[in-house]
Structures are given as structure tokens and as C-alpha cells.
C-alpha atoms as a PDB file:
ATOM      1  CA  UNK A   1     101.771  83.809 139.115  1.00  0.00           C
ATOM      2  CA  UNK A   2     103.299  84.879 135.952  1.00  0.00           C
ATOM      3  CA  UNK A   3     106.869  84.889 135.754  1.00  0.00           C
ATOM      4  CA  UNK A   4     108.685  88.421 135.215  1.00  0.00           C
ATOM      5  CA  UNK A   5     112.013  89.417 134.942  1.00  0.00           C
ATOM      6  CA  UNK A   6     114.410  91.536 136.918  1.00  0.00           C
ATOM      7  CA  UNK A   7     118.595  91.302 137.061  1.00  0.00           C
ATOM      8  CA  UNK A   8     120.289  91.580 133.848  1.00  0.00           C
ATOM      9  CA  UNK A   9     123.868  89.994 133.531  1.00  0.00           C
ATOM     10  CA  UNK A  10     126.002  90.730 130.414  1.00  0.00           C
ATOM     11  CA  UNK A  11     126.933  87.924 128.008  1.00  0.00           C
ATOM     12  CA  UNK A  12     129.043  88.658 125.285  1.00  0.00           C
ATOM     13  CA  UNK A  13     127.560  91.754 123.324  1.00  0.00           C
ATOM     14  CA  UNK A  14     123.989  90.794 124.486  1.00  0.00           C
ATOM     15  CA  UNK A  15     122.439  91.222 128.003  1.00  0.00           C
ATOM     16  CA  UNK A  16     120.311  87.758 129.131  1.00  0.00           C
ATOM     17  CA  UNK A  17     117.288  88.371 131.223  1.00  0.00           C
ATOM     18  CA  UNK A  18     117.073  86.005 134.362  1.00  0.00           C
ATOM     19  CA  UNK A  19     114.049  84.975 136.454  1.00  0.00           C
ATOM     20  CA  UNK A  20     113.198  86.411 139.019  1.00  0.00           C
ATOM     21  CA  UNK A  21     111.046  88.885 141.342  1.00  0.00           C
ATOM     22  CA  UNK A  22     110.330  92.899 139.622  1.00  0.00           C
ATOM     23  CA  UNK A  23     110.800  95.127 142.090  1.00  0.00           C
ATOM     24  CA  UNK A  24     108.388  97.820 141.362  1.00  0.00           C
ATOM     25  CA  UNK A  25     109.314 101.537 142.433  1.00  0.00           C
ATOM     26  CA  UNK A  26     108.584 102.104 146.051  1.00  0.00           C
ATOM     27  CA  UNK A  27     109.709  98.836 146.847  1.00  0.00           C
ATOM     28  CA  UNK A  28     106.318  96.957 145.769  1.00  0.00           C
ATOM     29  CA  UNK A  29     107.041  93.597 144.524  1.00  0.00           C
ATOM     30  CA  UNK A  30     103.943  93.037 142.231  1.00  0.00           C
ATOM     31  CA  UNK A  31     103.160  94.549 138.375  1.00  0.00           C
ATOM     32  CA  UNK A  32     100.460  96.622 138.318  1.00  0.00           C
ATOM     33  CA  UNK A  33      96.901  94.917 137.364  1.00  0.00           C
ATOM     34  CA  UNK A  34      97.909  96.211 133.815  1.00  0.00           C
ATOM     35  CA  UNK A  35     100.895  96.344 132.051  1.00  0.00           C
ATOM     36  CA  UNK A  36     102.669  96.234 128.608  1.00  0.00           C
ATOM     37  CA  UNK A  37     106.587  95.165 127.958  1.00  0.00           C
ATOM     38  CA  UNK A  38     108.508  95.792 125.331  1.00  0.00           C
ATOM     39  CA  UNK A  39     111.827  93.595 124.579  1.00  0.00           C
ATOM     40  CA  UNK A  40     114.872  94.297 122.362  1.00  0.00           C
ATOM     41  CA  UNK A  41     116.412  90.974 121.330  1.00  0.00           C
ATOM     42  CA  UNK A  42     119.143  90.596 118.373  1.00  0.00           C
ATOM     43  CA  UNK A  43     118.403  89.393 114.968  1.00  0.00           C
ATOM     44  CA  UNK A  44     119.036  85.779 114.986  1.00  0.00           C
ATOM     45  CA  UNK A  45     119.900  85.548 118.747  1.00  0.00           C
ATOM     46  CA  UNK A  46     119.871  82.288 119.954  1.00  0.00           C
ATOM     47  CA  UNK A  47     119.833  80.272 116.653  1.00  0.00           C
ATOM     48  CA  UNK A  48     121.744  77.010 116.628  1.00  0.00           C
ATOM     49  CA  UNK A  49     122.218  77.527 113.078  1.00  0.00           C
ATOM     50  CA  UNK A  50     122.873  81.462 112.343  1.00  0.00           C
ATOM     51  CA  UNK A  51     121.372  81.475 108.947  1.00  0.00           C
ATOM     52  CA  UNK A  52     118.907  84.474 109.791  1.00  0.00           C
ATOM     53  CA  UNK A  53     121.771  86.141 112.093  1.00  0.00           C
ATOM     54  CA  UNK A  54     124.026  86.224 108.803  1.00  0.00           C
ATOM     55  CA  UNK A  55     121.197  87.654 106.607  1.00  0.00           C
ATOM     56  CA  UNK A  56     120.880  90.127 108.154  1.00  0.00           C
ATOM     57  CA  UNK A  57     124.438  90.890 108.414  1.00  0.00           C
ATOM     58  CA  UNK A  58     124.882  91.241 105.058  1.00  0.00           C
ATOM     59  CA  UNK A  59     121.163  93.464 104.219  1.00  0.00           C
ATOM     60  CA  UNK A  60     122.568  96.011 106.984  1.00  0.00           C
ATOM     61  CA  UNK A  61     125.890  96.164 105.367  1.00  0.00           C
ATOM     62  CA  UNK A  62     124.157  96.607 101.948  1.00  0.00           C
ATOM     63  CA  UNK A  63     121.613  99.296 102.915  1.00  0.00           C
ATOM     64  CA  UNK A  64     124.290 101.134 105.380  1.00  0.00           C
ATOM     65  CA  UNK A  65     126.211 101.153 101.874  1.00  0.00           C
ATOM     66  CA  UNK A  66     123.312 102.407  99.793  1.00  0.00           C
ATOM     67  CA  UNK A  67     122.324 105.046 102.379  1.00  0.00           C
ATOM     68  CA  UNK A  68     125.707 106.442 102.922  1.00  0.00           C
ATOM     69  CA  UNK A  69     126.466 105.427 106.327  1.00  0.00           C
ATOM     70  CA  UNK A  70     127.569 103.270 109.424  1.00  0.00           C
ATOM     71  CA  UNK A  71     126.402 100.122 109.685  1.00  0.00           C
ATOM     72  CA  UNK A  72     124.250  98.711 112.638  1.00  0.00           C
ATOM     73  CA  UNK A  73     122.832  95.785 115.036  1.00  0.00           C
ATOM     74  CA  UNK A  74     119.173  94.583 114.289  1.00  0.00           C
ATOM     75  CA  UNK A  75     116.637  94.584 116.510  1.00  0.00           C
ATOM     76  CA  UNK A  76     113.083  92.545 116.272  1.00  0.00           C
ATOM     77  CA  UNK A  77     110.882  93.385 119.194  1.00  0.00           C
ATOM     78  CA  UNK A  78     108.684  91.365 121.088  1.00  0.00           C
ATOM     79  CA  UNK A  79     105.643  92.992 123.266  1.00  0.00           C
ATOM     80  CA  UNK A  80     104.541  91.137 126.320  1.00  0.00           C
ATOM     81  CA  UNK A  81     101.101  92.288 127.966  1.00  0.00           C
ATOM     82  CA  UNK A  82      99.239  91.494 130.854  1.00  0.00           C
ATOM     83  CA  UNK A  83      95.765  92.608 132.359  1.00  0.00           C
ATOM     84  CA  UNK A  84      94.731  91.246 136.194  1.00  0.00           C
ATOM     85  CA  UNK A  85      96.211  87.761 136.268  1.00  0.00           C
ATOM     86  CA  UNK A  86      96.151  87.143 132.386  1.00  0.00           C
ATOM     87  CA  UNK A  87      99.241  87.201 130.074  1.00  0.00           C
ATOM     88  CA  UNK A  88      99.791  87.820 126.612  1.00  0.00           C
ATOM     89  CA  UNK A  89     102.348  87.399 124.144  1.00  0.00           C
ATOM     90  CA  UNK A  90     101.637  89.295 120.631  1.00  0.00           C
ATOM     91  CA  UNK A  91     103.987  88.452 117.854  1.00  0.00           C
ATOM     92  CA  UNK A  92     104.208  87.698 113.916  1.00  0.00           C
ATOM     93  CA  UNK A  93     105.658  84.469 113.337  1.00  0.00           C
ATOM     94  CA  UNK A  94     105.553  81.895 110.086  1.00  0.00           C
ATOM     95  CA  UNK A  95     102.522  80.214 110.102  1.00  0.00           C
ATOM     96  CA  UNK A  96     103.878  76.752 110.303  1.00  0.00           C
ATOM     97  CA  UNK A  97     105.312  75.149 113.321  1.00  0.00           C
ATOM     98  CA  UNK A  98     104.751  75.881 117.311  1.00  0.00           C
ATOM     99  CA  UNK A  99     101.947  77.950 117.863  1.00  0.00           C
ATOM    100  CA  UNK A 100     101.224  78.208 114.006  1.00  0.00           C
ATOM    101  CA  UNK A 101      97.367  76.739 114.942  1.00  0.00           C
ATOM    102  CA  UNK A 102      95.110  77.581 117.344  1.00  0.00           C
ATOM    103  CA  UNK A 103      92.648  80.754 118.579  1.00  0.00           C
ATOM    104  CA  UNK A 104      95.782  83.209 119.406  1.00  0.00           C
ATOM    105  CA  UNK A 105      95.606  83.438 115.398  1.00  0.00           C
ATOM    106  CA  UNK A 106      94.250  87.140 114.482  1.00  0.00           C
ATOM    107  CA  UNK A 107      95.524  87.820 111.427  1.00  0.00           C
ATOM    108  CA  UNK A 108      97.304  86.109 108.396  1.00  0.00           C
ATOM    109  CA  UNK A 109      99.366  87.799 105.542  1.00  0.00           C
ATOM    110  CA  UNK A 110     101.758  86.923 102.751  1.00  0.00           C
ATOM    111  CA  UNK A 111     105.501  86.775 102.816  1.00  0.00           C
ATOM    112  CA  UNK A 112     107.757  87.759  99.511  1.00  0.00           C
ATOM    113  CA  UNK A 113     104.954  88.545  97.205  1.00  0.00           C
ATOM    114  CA  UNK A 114     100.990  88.468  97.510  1.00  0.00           C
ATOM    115  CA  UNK A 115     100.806  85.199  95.255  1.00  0.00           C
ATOM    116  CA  UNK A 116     103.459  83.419  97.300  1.00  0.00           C
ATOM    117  CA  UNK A 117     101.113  83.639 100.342  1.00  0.00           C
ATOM    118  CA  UNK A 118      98.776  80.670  98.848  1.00  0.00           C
ATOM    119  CA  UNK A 119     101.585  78.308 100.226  1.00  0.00           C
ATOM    120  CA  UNK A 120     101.532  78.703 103.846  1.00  0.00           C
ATOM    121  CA  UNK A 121     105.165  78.451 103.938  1.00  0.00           C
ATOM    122  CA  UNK A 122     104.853  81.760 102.947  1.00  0.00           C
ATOM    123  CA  UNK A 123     102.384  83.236 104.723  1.00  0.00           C
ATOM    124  CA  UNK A 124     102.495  85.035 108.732  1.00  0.00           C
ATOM    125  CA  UNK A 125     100.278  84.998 111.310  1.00  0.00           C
ATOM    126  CA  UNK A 126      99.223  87.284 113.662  1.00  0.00           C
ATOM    127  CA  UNK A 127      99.040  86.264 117.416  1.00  0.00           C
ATOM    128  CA  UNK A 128      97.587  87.146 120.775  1.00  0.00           C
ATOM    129  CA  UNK A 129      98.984  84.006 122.607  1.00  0.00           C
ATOM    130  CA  UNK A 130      97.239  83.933 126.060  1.00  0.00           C
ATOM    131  CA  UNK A 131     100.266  82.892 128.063  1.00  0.00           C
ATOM    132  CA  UNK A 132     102.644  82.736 125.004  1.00  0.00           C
ATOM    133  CA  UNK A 133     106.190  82.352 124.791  1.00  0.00           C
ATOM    134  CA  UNK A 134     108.664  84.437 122.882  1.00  0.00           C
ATOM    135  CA  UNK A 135     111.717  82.792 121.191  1.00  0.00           C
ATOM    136  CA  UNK A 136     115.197  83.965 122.270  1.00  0.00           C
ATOM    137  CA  UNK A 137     113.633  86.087 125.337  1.00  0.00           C
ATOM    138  CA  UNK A 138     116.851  85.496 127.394  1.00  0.00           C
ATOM    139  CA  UNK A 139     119.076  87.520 124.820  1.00  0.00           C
ATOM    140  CA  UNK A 140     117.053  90.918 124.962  1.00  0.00           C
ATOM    141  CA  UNK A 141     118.897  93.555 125.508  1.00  0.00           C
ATOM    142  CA  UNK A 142     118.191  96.907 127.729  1.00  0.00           C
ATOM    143  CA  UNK A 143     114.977  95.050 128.154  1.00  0.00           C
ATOM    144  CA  UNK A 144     112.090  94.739 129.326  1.00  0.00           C
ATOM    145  CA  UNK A 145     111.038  98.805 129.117  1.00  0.00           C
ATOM    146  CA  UNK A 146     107.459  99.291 130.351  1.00  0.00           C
ATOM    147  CA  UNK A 147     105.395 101.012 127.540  1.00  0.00           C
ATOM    148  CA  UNK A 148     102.074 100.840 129.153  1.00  0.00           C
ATOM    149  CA  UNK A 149     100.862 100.657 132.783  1.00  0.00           C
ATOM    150  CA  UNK A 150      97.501 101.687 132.225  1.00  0.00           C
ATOM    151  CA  UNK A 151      94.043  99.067 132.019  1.00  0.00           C
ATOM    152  CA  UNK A 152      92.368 100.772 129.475  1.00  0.00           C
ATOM    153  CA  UNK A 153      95.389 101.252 126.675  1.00  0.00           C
ATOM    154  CA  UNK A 154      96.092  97.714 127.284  1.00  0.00           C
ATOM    155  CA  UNK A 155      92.979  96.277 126.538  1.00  0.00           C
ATOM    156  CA  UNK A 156      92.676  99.029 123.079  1.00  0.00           C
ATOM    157  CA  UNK A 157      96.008  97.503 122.395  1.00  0.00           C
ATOM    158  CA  UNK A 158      94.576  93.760 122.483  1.00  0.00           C
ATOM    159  CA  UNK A 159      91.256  94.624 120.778  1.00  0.00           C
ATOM    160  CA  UNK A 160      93.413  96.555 118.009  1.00  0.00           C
ATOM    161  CA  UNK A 161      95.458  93.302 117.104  1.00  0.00           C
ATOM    162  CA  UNK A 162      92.984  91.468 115.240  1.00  0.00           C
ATOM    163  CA  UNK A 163      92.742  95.155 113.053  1.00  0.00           C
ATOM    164  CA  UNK A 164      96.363  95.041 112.216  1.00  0.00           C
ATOM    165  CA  UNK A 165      97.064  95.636 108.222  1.00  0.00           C
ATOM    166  CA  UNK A 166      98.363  92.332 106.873  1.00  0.00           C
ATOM    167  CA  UNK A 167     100.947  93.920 104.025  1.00  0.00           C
ATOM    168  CA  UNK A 168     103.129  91.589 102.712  1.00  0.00           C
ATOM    169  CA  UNK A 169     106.013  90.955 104.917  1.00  0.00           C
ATOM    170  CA  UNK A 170     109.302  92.287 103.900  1.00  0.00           C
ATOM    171  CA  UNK A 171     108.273  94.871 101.504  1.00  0.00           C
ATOM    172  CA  UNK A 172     106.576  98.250 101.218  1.00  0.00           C
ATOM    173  CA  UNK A 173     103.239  97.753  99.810  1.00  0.00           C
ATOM    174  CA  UNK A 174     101.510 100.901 102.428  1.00  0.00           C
ATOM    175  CA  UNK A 175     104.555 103.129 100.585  1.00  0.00           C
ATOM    176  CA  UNK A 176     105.937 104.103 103.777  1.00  0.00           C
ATOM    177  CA  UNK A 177     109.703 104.589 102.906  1.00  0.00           C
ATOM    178  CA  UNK A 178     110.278 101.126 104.761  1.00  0.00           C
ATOM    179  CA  UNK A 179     109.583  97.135 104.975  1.00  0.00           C
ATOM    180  CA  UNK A 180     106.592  95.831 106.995  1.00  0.00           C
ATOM    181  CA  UNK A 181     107.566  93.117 109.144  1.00  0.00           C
ATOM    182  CA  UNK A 182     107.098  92.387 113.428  1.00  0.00           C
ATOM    183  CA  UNK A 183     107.935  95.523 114.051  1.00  0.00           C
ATOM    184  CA  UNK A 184     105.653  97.236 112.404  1.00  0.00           C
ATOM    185  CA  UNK A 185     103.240  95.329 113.873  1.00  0.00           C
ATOM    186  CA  UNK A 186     104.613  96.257 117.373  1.00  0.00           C
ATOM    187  CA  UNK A 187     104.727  99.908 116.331  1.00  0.00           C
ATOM    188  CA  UNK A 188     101.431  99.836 114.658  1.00  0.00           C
ATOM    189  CA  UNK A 189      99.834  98.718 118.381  1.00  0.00           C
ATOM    190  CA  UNK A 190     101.654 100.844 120.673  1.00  0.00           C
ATOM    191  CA  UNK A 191     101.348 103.898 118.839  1.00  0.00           C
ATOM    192  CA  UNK A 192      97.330 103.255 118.252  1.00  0.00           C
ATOM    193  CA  UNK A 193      96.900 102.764 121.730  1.00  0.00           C
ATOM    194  CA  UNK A 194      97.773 106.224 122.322  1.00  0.00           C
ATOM    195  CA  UNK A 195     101.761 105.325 123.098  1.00  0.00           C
ATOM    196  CA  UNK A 196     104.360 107.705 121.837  1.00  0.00           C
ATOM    197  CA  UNK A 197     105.774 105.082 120.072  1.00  0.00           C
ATOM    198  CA  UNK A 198     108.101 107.493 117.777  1.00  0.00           C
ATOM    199  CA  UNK A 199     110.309 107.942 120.945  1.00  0.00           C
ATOM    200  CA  UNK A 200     111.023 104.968 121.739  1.00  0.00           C
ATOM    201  CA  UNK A 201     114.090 103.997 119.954  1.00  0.00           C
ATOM    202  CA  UNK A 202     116.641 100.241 119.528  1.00  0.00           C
ATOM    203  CA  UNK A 203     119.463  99.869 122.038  1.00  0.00           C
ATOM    204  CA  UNK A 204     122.884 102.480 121.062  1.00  0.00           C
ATOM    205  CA  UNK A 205     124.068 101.605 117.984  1.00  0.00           C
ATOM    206  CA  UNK A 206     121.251  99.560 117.177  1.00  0.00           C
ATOM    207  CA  UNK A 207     118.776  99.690 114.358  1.00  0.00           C
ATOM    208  CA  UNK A 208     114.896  98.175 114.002  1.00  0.00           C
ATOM    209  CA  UNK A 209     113.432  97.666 110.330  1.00  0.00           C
ATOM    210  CA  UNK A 210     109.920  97.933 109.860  1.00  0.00           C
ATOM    211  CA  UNK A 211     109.377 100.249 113.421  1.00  0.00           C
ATOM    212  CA  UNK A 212     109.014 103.499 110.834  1.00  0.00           C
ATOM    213  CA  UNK A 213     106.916 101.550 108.600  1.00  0.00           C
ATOM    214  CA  UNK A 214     104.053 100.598 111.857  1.00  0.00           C
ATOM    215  CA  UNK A 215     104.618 104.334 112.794  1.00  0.00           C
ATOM    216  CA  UNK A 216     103.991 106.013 109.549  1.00  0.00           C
ATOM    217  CA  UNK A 217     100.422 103.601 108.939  1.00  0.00           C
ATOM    218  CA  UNK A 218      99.144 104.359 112.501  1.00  0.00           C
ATOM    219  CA  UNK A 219      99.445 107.971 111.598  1.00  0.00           C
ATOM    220  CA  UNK A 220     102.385 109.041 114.567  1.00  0.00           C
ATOM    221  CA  UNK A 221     104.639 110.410 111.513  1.00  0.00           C
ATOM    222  CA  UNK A 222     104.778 111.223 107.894  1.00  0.00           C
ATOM    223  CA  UNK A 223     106.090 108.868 105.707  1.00  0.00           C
ATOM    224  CA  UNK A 224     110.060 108.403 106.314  1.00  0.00           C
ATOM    225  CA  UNK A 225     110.248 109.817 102.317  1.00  0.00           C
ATOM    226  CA  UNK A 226     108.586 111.180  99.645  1.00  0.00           C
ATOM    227  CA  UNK A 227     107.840 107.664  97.443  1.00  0.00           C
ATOM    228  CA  UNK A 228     108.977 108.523  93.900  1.00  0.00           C
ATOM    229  CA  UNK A 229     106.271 108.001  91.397  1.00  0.00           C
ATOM    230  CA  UNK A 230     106.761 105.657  88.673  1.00  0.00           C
ATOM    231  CA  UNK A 231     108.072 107.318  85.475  1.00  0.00           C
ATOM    232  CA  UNK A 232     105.589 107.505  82.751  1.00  0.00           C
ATOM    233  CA  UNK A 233     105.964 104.740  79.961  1.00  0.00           C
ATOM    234  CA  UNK A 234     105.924 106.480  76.742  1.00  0.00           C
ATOM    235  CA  UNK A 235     105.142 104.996  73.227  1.00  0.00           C
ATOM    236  CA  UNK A 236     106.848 106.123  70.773  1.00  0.00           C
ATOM    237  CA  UNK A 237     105.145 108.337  68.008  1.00  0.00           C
ATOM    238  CA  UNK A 238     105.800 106.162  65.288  1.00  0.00           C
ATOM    239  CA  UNK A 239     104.224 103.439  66.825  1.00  0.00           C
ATOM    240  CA  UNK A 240     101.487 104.804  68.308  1.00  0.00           C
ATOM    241  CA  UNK A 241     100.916 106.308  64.562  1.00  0.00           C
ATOM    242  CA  UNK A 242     100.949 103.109  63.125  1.00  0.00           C
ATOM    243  CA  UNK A 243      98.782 101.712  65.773  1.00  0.00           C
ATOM    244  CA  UNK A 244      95.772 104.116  65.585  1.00  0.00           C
ATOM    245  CA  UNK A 245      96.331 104.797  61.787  1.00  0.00           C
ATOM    246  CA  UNK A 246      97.623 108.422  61.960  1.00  0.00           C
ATOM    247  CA  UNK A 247     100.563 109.535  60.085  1.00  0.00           C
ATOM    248  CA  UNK A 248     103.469 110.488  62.188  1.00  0.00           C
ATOM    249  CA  UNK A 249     104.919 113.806  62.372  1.00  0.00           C
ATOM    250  CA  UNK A 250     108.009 114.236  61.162  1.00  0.00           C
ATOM    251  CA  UNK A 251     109.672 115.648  64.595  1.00  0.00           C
ATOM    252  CA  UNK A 252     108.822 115.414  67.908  1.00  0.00           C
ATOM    253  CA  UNK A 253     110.355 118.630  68.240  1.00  0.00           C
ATOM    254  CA  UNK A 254     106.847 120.104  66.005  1.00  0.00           C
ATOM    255  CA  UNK A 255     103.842 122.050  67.807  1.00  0.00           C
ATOM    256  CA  UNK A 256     102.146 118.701  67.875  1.00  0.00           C
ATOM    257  CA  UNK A 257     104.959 117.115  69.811  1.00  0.00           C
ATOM    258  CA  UNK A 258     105.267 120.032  71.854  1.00  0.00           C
ATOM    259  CA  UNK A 259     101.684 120.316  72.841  1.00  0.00           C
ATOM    260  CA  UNK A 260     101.589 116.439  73.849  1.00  0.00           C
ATOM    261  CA  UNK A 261     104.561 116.429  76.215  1.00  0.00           C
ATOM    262  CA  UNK A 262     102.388 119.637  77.990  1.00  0.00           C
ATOM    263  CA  UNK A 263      99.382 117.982  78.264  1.00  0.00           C
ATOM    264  CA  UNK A 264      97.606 118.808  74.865  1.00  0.00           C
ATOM    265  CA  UNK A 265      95.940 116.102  72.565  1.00  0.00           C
ATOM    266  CA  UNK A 266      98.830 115.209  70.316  1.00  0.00           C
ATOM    267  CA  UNK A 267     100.997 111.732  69.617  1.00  0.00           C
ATOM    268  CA  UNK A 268     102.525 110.905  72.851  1.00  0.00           C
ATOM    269  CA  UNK A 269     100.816 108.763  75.486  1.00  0.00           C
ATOM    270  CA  UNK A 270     101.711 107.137  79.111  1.00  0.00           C
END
């Protein structure tokens, strides 16, 4: 029997999950024969040494500066499914240490920068653990929320994992207006397997990088901004002159210059 969880006790800022017995409404004491869970749990919970809990204390203070506004509590989120009397875990974790080997692999991707992924220090994984375990479980907060109590959308959602885009983690290569990371990857499955995934939101005051980024690739929004395109790197006349073996005019300010800045065939290039 799988284990579940029930009574929530408060601890400090966070809320741990005991063991126990779900009590499903109407008094039944069993899940349904399909299911899908999704868990809140605080960046860093749990961690003897609070090196990724800091972190991210300081990139929320720096982008709440940037973007003008309060700062907030991150969230990663961790998806638990079952189906009849199997259970799942589906995560992105570093592909080195527990669970790094094995057939719950489905996908692998780079961390930092594409070239850094040939170290697998840097690289992710992708899993579908059969009977999995997710780290720091106990400190989820306003969790778990069922997502999905339906057979068929649960078994889309595991045949979908294995098709999950593997962008490099931690930046915004699909040019969503935000970083691709585990929650994207949580986003990316719920809202493919017909979820409304854009309504489900962090606990108050909470905040969960990446969730916009799964959203925006699996088509439930538009991109979170309009991506500015590069600026145009322009060559000066002179050296472009000198280069092709034209002399140059003697202002860019000439019907020449003029007609290359609208489009015509003159000096300037990009």
C-alpha cells in the first residue's frame, strides 16, 4: 500500500506533512485508481548546509530589485503520480548521486551553458521513478493539492515525460521571458495533459521560477514578455570601405547613408 499523506502541523514558517491515512471526500479512505499530487516545498528546505537556501535568498532579492517590487519565498515543486497500485515520482535532479542511474532516466540536459553539459556534473536528468522518493517532502507547504484524478490524463502525463524539452537549466534558451528549471518541467506536464496549469499558483507570498517558462512552451500562455531582439551590429563606413575597396562617403548624413540606414544598398551593414 503506498503511503499518502493527510494532517499537516505547522513548524516554523513551513507546514511538515505526516503519515498517515487520506481521507477522501465522502468519508472513503482510499485514492482513486488514478491520481496526480502536486507539492510546494521551500527552496533549500531541509538542507543541513543552507548553501542553496541562501542562493536563492539573495537572486529573489536581486530580481525583486530589478523588477521593482516585493520580494518573495521560492517554491520548487515536486509531482507525485499514481495509476492502480503503481507510484511515481517525476522530478529533475543532477545527474550524479541517488537515483542519478537507472531506467527512471527519460531525459538528460545541460546545466549553465550547453558545453558545460559534457561533464555530468553539469548535466540533469529527467525521471519517472517507479516508487521514487522526493527530497525534503516533509517541509511542503499547503500541500499535497490533487491536480489530476483522472486514468487517462495520468497516463498522457507519464507517456509525455520522456518528450519533455531538455533546455539548459537555469536559463532561457525557448525565449520565454523566464529560466527553465523543475518547474518547468512540472508545468510543461500538467498543462499538456490537459491541466489548467496557469491557475494553479505558489503558497501566499510565495513565488515559483521556471512555472511561466513550462507554461509558455506547452502553449497554456503567451510568452511572459515580448523578448527584445538583439540590436544590429553595425560596421562602420570607413571600415567597411576599406574592407570591400570602396571609397567612403564623406557623411553618413549623404543620400547614400540615408538610403542604407532605410534599407537601400548603400555602406552600412548588420
Amino acid at each position: 500500500m503506498p503511503v499518502v499523506r493527510a494532517a499537516t502541523v505547522r513548524d516554523g514558517r513551513h507546514r511538515r506533512v505526516r503519515e498517515g491515512v487520506e481521507l477522501m471526500p465522502g468519508g472513503r479512505g482510499e485514492r482513486p485508481t488514478a491520481w496526480a499530487d502536486l507539492y510546494w516545498i521551500p527552496l533549500g528546505a531541509g538542507a543541513r548546509v543552507p548553501i542553496v537556501h541562501w542562493n536563492g535568498l539573495v537572486f529573489e532579492a536581486v530580481a525583486a530589485r530589478l523588477e521593482g517590487r516585493p520580494a518573495h519565498d521560492l517554491y520548487h515543486a515536486g509531482l507525485e503520480v499514481g495509476i492502480g497500485h503503481e507510484r511515481y515520482v517525476i522530478e529533475m535532479a543532477p545527474a550524479w548521486g541517488a537515483g542519478s542511474a537507472g531506467a527512471q532516466v527519460v531525459g538528460v540536459g545541460p546545466v549553465g551553458t550547453p558545453w558545460l553539459g559534457r561533464s555530468r556534473f553539469f548535466r540533469y536528468q529527467v525521471r519517472c521513478w517507479r516508487e521514487g522518493i522526493i527530497p525534503d517532502l516533509a517541509y511542503a507547504v499547503d500541500s499535497p493539492r490533487r491536480v489530476i484524478d483522472e486514468a487517462d490524463r495520468v497516463r498522457r502525463l507519464l507517456d509525455l515525460a520522456p518528450s519533455f524539452p531538455t533546455a539548459t537549466w537555469g536559463r532561457d534558451e525557448l525565449r520565454t521571458g523566464d529560466m527553465w528549471n523543475s518547474n518547468s518541467l512540472v508545468a510543461w506536464l500538467l498543462a499538456c495533459s490537459g491541466v489548467d496549469a496557469a491557475a494553479i499558483e505558489p503558497p501566499p507570498r510565495g513565488r515559483a521560477p521556471g512555472w511561466t517558462a513550462g507554461l509558455v512552451v506547452a502553449g497554456a500562455i503567451p510568452p511572459a514578455r515580448e523578448m527584445r531582439q538583439p540590436r544590429p551590429r553595425m560596421r562602420s563606413t570607413w571600415r567597411r570601405s576599406r574592407l570591400v575597396g570602396r571609397p567612403a562617403p564623406l557623411s553618413r548624413t549623404t543620400g547614400a547613408g540615408r538610403a542604407s540606414r532605410a534599407g537601400g544598398g548603400g555602406e552600412w551593414s548588420s
